[in-house]
PDB file of N, CA and C in Angstrom:
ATOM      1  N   UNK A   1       5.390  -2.991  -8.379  1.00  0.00           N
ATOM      2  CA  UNK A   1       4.259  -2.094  -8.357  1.00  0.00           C
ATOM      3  C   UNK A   1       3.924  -1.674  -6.938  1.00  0.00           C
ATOM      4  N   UNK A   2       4.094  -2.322  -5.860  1.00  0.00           N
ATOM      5  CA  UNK A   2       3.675  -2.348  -4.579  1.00  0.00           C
ATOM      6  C   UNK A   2       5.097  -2.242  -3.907  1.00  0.00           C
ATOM      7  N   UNK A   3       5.069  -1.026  -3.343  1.00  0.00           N
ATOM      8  CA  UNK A   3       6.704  -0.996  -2.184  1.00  0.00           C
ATOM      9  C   UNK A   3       6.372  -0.641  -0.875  1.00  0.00           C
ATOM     10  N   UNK A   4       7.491  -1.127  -0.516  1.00  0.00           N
ATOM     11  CA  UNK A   4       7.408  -0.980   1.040  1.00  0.00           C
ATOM     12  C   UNK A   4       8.225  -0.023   1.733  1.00  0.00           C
ATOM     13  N   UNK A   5       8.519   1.051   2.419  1.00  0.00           N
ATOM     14  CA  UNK A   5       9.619   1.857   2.195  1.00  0.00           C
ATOM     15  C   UNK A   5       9.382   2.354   4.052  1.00  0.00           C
ATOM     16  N   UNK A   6      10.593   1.927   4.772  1.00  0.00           N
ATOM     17  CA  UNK A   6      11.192   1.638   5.967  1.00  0.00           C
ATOM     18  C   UNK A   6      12.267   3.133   6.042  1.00  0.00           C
ATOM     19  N   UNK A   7      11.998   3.417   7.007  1.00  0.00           N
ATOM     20  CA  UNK A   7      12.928   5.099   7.136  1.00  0.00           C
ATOM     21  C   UNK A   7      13.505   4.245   8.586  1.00  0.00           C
ATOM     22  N   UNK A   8      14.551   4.909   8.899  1.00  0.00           N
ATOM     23  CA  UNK A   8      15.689   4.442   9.988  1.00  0.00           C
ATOM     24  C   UNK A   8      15.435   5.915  10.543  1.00  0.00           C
ATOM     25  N   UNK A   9      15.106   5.537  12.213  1.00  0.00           N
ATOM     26  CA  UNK A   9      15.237   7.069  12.422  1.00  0.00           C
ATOM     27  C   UNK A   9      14.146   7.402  13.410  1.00  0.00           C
ATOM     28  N   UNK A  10      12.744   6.803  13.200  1.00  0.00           N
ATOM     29  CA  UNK A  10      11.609   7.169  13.801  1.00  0.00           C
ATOM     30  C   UNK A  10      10.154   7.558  13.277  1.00  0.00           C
ATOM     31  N   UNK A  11      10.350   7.473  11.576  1.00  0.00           N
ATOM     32  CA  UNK A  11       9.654   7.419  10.902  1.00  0.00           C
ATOM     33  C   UNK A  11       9.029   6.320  10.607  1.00  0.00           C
ATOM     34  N   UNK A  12       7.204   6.342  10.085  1.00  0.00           N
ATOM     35  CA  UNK A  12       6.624   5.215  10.597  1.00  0.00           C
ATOM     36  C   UNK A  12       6.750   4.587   8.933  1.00  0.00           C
ATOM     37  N   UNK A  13       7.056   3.237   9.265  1.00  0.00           N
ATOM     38  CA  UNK A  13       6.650   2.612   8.466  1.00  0.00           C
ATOM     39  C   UNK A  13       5.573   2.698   6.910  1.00  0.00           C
ATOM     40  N   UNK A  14       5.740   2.201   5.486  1.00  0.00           N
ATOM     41  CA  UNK A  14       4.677   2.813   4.751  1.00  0.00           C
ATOM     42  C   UNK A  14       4.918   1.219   3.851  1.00  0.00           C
ATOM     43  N   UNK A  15       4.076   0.318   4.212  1.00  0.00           N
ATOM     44  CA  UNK A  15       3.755  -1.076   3.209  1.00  0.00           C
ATOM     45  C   UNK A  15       3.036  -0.539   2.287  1.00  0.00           C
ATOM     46  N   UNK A  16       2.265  -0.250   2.052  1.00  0.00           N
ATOM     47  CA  UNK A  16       1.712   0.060   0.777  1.00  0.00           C
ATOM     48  C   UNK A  16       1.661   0.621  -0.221  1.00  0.00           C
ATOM     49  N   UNK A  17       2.598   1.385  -0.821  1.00  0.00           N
ATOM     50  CA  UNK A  17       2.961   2.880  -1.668  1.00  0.00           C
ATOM     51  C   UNK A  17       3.054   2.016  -2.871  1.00  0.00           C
ATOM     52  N   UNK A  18       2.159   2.729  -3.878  1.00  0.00           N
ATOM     53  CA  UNK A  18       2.435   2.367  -5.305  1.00  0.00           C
ATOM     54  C   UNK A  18       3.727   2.834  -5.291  1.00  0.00           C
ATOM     55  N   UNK A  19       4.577   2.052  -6.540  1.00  0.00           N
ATOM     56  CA  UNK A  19       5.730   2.355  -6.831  1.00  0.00           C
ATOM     57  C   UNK A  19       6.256   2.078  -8.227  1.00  0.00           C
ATOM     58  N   UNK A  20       7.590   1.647  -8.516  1.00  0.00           N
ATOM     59  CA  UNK A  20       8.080   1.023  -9.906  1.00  0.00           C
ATOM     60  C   UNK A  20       8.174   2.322 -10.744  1.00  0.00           C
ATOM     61  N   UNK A  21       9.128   2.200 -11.867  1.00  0.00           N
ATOM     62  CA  UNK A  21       9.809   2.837 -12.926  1.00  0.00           C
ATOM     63  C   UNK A  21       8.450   3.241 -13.818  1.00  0.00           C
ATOM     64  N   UNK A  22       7.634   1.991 -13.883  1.00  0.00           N
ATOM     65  CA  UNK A  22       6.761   1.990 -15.064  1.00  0.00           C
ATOM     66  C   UNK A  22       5.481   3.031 -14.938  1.00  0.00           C
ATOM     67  N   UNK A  23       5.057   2.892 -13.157  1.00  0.00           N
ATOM     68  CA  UNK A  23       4.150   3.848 -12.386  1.00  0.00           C
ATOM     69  C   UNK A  23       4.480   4.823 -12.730  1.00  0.00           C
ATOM     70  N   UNK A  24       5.535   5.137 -12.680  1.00  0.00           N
ATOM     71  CA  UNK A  24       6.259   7.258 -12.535  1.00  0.00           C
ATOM     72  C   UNK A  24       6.182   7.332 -13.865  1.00  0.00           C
ATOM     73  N   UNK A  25       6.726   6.660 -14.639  1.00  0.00           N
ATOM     74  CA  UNK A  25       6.854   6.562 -16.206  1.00  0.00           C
ATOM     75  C   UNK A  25       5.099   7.036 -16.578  1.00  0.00           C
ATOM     76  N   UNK A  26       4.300   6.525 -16.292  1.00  0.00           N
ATOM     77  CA  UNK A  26       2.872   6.571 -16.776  1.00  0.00           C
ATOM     78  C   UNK A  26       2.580   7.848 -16.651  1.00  0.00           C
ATOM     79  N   UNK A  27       2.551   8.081 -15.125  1.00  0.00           N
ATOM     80  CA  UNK A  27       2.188   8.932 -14.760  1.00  0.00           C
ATOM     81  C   UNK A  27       2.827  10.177 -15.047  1.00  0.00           C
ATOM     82  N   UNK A  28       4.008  10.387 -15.129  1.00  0.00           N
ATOM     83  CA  UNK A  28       4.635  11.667 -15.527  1.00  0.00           C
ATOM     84  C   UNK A  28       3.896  11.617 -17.128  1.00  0.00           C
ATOM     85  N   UNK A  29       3.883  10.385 -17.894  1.00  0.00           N
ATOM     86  CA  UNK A  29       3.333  10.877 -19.675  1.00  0.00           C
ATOM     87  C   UNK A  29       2.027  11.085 -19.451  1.00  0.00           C
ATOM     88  N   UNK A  30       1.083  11.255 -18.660  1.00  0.00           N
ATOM     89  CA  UNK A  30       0.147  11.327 -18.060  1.00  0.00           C
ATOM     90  C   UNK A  30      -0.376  12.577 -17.923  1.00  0.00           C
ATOM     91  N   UNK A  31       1.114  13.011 -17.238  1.00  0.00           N
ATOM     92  CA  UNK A  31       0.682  14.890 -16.750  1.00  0.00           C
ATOM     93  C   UNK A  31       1.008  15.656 -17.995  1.00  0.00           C
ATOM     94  N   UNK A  32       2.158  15.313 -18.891  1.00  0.00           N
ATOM     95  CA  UNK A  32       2.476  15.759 -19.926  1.00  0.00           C
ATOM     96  C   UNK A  32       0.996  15.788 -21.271  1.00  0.00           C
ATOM     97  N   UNK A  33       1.041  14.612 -21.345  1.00  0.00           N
ATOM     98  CA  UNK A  33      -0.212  14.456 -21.894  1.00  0.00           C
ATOM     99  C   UNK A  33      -1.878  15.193 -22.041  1.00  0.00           C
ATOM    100  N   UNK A  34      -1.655  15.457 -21.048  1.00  0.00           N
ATOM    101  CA  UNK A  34      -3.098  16.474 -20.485  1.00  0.00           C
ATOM    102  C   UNK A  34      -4.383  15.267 -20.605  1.00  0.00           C
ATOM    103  N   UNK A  35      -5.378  16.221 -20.144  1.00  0.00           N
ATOM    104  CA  UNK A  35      -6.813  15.032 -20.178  1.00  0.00           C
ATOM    105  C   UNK A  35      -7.134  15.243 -21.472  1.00  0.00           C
ATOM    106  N   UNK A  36      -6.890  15.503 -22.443  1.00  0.00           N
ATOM    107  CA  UNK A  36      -7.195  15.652 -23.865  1.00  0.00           C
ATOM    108  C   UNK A  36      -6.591  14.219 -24.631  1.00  0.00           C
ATOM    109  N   UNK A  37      -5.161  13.985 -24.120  1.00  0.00           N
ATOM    110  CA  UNK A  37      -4.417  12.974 -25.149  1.00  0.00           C
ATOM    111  C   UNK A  37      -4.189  11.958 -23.837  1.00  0.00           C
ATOM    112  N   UNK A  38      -4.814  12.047 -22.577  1.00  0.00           N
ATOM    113  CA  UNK A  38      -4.516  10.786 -21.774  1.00  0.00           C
ATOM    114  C   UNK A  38      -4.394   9.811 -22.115  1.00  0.00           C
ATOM    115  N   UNK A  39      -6.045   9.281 -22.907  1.00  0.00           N
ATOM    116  CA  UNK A  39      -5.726   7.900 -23.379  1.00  0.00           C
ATOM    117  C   UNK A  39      -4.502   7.140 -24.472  1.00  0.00           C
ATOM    118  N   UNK A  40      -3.476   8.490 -24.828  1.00  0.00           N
ATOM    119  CA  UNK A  40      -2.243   7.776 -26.017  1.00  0.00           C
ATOM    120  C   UNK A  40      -1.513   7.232 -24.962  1.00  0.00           C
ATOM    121  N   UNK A  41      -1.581   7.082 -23.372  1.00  0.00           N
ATOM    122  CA  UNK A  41      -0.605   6.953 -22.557  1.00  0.00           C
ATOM    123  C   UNK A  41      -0.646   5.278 -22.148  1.00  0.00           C
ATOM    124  N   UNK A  42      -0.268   4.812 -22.794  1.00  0.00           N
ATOM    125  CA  UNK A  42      -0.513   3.303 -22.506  1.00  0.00           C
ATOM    126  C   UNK A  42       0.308   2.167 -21.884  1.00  0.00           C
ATOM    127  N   UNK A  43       0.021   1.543 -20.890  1.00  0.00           N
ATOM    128  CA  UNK A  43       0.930   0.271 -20.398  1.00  0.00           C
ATOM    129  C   UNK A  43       0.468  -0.584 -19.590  1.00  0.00           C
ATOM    130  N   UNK A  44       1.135  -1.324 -19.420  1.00  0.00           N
ATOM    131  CA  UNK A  44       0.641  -2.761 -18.995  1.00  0.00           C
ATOM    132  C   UNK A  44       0.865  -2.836 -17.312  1.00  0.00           C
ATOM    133  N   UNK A  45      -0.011  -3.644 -16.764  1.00  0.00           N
ATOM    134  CA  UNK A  45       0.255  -3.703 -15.044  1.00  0.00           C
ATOM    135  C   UNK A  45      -0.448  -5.228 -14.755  1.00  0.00           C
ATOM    136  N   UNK A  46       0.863  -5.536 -14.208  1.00  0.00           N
ATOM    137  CA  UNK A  46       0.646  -6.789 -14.053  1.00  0.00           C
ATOM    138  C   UNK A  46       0.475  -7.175 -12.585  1.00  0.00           C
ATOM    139  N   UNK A  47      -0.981  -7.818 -12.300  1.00  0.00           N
ATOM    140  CA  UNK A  47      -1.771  -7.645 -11.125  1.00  0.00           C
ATOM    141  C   UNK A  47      -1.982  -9.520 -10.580  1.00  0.00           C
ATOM    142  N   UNK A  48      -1.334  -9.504  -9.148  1.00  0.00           N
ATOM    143  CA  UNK A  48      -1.298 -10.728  -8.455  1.00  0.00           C
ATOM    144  C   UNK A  48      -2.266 -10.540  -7.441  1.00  0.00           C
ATOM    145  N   UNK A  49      -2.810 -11.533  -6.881  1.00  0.00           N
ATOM    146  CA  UNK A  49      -3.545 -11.597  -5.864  1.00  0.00           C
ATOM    147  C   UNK A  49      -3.850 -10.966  -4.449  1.00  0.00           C
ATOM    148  N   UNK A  50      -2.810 -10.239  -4.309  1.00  0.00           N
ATOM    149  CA  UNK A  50      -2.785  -9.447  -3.396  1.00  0.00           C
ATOM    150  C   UNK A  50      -2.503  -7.665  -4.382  1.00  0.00           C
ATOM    151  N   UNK A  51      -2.835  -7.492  -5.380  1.00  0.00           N
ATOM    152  CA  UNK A  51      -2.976  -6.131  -5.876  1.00  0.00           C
ATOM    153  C   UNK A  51      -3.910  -5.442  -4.797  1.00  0.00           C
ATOM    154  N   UNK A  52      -3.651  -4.177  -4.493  1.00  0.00           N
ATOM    155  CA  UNK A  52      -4.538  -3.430  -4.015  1.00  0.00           C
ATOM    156  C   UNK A  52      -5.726  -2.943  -4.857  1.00  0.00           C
ATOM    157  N   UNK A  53      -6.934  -2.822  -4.013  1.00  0.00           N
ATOM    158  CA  UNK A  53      -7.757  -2.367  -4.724  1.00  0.00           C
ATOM    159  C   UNK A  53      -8.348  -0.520  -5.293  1.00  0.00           C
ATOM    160  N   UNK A  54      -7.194   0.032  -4.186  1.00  0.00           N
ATOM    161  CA  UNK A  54      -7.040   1.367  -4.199  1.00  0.00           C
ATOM    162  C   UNK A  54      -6.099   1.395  -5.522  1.00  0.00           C
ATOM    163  N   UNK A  55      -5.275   0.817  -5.792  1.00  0.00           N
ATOM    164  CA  UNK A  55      -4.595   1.207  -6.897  1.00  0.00           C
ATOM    165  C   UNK A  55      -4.776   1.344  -7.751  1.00  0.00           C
ATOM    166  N   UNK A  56      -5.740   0.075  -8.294  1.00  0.00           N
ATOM    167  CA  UNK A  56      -6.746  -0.086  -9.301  1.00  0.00           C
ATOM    168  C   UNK A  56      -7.321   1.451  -9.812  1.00  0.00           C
ATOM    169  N   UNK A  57      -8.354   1.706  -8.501  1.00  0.00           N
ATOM    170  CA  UNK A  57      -9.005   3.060  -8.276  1.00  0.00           C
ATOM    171  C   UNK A  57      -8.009   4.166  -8.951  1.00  0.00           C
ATOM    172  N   UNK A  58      -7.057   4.182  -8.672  1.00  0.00           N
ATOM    173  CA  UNK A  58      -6.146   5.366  -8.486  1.00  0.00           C
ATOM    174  C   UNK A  58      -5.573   5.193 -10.073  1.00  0.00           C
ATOM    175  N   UNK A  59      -5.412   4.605 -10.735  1.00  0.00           N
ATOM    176  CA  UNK A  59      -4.820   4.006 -12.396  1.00  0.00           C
ATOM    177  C   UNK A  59      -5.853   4.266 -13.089  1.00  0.00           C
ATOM    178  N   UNK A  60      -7.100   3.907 -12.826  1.00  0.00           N
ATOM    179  CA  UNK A  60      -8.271   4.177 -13.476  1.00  0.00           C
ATOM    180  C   UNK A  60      -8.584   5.333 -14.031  1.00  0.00           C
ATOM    181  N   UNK A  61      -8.317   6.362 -12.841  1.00  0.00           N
ATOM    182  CA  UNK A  61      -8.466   7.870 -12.192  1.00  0.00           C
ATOM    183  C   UNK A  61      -8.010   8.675 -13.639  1.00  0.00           C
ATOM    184  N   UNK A  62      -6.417   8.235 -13.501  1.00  0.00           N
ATOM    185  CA  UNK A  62      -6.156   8.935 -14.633  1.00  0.00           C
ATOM    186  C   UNK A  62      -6.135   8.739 -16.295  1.00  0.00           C
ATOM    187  N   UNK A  63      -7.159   8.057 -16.642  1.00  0.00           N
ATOM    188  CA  UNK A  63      -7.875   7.535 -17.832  1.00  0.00           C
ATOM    189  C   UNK A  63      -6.494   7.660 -19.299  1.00  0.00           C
ATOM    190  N   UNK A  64      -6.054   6.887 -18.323  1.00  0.00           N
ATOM    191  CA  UNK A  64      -4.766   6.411 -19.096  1.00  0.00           C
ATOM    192  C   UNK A  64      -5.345   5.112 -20.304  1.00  0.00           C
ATOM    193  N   UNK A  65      -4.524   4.294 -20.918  1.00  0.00           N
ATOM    194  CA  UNK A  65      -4.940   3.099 -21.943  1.00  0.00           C
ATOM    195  C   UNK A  65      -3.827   2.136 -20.753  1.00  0.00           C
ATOM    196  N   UNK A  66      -4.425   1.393 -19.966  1.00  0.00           N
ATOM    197  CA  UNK A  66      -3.835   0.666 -19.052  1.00  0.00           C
ATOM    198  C   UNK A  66      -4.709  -0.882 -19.476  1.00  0.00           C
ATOM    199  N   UNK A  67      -3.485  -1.769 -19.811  1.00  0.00           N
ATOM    200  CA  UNK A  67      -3.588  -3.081 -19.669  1.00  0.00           C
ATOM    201  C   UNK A  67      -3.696  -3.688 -18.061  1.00  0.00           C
ATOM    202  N   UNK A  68      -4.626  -4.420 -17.725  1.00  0.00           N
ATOM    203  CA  UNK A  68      -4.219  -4.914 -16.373  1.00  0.00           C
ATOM    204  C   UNK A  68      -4.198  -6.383 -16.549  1.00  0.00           C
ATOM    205  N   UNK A  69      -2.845  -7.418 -16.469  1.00  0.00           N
ATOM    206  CA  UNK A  69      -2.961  -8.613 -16.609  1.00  0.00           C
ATOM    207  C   UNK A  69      -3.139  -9.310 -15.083  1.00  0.00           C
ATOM    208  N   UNK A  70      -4.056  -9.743 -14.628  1.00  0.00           N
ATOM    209  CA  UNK A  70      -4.319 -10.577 -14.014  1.00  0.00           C
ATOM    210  C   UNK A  70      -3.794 -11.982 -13.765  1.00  0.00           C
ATOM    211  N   UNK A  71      -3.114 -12.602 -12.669  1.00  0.00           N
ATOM    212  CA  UNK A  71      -2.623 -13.458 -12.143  1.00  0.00           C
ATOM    213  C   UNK A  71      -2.877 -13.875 -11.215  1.00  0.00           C
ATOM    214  N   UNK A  72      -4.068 -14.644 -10.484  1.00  0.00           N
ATOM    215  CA  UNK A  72      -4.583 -14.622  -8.620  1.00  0.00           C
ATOM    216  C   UNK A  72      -3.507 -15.995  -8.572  1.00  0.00           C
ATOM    217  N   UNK A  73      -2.850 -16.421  -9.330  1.00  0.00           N
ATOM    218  CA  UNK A  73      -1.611 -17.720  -8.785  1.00  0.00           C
ATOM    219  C   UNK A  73      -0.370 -16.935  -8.175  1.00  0.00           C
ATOM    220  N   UNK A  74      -0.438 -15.468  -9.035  1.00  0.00           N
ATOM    221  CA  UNK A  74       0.843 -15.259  -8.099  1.00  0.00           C
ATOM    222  C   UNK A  74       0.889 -13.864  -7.406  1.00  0.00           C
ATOM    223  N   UNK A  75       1.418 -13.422  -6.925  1.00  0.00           N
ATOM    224  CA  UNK A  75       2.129 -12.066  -5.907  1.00  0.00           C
ATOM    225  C   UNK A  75       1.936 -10.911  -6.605  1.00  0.00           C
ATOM    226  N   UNK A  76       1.207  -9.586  -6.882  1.00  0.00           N
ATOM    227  CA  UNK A  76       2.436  -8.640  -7.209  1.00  0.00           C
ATOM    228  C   UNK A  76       3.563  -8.571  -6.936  1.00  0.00           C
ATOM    229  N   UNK A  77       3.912  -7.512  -7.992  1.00  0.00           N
ATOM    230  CA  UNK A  77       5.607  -7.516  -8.312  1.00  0.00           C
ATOM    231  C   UNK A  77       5.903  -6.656  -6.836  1.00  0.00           C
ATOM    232  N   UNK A  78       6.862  -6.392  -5.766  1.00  0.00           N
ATOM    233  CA  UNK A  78       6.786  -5.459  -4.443  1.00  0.00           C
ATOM    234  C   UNK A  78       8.497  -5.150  -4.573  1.00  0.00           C
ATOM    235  N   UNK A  79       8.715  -4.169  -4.204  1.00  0.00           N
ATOM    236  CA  UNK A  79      10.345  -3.717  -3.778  1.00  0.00           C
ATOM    237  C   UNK A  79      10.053  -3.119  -2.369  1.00  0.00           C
ATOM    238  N   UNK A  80      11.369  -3.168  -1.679  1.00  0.00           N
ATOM    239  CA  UNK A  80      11.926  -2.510  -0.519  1.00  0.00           C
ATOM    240  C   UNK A  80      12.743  -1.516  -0.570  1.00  0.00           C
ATOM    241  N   UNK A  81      11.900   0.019  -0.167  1.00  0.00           N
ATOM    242  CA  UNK A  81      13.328   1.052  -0.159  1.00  0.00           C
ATOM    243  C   UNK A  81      13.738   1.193   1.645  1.00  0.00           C
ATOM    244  N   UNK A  82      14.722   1.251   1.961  1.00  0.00           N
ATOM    245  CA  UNK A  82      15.236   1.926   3.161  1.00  0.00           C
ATOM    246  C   UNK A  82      15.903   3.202   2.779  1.00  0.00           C
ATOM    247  N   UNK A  83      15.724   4.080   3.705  1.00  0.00           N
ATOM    248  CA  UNK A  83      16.098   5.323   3.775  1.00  0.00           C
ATOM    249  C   UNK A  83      16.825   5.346   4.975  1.00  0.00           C
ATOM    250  N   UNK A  84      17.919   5.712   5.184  1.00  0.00           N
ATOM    251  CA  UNK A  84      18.738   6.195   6.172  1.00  0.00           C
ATOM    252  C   UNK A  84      19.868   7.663   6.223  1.00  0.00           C
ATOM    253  N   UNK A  85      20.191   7.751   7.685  1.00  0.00           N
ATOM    254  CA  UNK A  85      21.375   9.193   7.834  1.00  0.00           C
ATOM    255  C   UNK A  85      20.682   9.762   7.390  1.00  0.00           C
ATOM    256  N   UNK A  86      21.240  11.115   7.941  1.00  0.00           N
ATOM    257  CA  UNK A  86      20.786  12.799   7.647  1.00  0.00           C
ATOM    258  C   UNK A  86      20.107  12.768   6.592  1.00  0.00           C
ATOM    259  N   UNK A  87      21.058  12.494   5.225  1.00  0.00           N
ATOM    260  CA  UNK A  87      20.438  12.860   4.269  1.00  0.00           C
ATOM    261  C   UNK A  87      19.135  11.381   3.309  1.00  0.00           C
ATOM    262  N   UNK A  88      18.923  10.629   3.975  1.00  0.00           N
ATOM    263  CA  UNK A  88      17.873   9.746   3.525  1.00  0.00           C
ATOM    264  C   UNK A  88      18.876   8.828   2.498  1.00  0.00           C
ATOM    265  N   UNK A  89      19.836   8.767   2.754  1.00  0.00           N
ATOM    266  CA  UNK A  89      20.770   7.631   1.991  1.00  0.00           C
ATOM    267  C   UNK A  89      19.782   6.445   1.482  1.00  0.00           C
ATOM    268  N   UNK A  90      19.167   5.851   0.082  1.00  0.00           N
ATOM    269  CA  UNK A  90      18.386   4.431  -0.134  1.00  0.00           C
ATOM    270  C   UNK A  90      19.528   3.382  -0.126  1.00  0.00           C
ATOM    271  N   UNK A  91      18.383   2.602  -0.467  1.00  0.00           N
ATOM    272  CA  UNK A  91      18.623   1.124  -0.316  1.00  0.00           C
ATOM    273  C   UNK A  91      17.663  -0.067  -0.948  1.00  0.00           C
ATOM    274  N   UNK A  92      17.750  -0.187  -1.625  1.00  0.00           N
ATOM    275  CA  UNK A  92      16.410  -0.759  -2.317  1.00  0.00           C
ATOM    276  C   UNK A  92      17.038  -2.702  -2.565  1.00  0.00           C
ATOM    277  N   UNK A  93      15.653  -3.502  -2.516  1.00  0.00           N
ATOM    278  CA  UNK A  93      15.896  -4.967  -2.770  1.00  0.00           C
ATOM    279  C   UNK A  93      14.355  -5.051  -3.442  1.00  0.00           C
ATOM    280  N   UNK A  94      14.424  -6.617  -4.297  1.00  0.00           N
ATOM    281  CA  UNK A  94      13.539  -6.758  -5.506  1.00  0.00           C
ATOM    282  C   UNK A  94      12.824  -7.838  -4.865  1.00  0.00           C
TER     283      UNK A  94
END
């Protein structure tokens, strides 16, 4: 849910970027959906002790049917993208 995404090159750093399959997933059935049928858009987010609290904010926003399971024992879920060369070549770890 939480990525970190490192550019090679001179570009600054970005720790915090919502992220994950399931985020884009929401959110694209989200836009499709319109504010009429938002709430059929439903899924689960599973939230560790260090969840941001902007994200929260920002999930809320789009009055989706969002489960948030709570865990303060453990981590959010976080990935690493690197981007490199001309063309932004990735690189991603779990």
């Amino acid at each position: 849910m939480q990525d970190e995404i490192e550019y090679v090159g001179g570009r600054t750093l970005e720790k915090v970027v919502m992220g994950g399959a399931g985020s884009y997933a929401a959110i694209g059935a989200r836009l499709v959906a319109g504010e009429r049928y938002a709430k059929s858009v439903s899924w689960i987010v599973d939230v560790g002790s260090d969840f941001p609290r902007e994200f929260r904010s920002t999930i809320e926003s789009w009055h989706t049917t969002c489960l948030f399971r709570e865990d303060g024992n453990r981590l959010t879920t976080r990935a690493w993208n690197g981007y490199s060369g001309e063309n932004e070549n990735r690189g991603e770890a779990f």
